[in-house]
Protein backbone atom coordinates (compact mmCIF):
# COMPACT_ATOMS: atom_id res chain seq x y z
CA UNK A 1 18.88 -57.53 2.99
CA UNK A 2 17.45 -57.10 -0.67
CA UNK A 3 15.44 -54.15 -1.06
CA UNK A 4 12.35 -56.37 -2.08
CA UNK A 5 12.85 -57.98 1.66
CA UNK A 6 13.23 -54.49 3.20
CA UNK A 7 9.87 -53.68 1.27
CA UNK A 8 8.13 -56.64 2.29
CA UNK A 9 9.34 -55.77 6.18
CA UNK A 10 8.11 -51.97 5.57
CA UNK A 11 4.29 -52.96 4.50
CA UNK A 12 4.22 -55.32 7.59
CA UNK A 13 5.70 -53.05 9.94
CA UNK A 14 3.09 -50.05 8.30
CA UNK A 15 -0.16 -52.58 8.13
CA UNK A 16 0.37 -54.13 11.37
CA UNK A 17 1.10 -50.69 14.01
CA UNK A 18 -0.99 -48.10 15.71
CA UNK A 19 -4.31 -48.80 15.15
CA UNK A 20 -4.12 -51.54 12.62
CA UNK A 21 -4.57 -55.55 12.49
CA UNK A 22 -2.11 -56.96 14.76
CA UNK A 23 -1.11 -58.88 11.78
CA UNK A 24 -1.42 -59.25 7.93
CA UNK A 25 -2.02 -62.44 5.76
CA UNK A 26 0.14 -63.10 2.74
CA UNK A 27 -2.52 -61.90 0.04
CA UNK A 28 -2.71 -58.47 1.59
CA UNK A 29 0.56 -58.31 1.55
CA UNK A 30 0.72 -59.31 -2.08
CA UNK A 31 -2.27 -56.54 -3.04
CA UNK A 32 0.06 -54.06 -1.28
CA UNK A 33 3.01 -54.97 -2.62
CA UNK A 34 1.90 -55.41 -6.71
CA UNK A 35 1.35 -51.06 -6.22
CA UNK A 36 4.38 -51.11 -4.84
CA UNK A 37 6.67 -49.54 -8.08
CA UNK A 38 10.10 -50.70 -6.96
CA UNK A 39 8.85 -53.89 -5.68
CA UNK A 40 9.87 -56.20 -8.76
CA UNK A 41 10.78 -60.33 -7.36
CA UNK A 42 9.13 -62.82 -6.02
CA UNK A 43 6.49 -62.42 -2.80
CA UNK A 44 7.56 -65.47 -1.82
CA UNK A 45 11.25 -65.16 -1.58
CA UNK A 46 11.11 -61.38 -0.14
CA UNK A 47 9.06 -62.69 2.73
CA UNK A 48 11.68 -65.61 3.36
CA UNK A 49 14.69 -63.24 3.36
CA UNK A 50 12.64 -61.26 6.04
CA UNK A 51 12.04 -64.07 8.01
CA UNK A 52 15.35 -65.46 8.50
CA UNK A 53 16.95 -62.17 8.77
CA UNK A 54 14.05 -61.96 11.72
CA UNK A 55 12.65 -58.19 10.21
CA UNK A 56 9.43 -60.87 10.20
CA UNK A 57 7.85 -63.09 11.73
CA UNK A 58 5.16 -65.57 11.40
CA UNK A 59 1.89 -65.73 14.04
CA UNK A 60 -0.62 -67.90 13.10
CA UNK A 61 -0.14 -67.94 9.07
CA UNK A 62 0.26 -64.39 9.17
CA UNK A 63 3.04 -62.06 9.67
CA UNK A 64 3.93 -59.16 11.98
CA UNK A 65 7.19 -56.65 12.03
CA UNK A 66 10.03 -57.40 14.53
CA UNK A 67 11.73 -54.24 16.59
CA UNK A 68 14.46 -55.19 14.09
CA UNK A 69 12.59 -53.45 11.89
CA UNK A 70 12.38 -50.21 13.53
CA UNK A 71 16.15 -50.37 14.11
CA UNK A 72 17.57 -51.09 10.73
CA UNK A 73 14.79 -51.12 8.10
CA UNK A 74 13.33 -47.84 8.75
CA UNK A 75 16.76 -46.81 10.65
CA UNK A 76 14.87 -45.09 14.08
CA UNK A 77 14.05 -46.45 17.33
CA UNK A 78 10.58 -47.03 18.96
CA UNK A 79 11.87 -45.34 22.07
């Protein structure tokens, strides 16, 4: 995975856990990534790596982490 995917997968994972929005539109995601310093390609292409390497996925036009994720993009476990 690209580091701009593994970005784009990190600001979903962060905006869409806890107490957050269940999931985050692509212009948030956008905002978020632009003051994101080593975030330097195209929004569009970093969120299609991370959805067909499933880190992603798409509900409803918007887009929310998969426990992929936790296992190899931020390299923990939820359990």
């Amino acid at each position: 995975m690209s580091e701009n995917a593994a970005i784009i997968a990190r600001i979903i994972e962060h905006n869409t856990n806890g107490q957050n929005r269940a999931t985050i539109d692509r212009p948030h995601i956008g905002v978020i990534a632009s003051h994101y310093s080593r975030f330097d390609g195209d929004l569009d292409d970093a969120i299609a790596e991370a959805l067909a390497e499933e880190y992603i996925e798409e509900q409803d036009g918007e887009y929310v982490a998969t426990e992929r994720v936790w296992d190899t993009v931020l390299g923990m476990s939820r359990t």
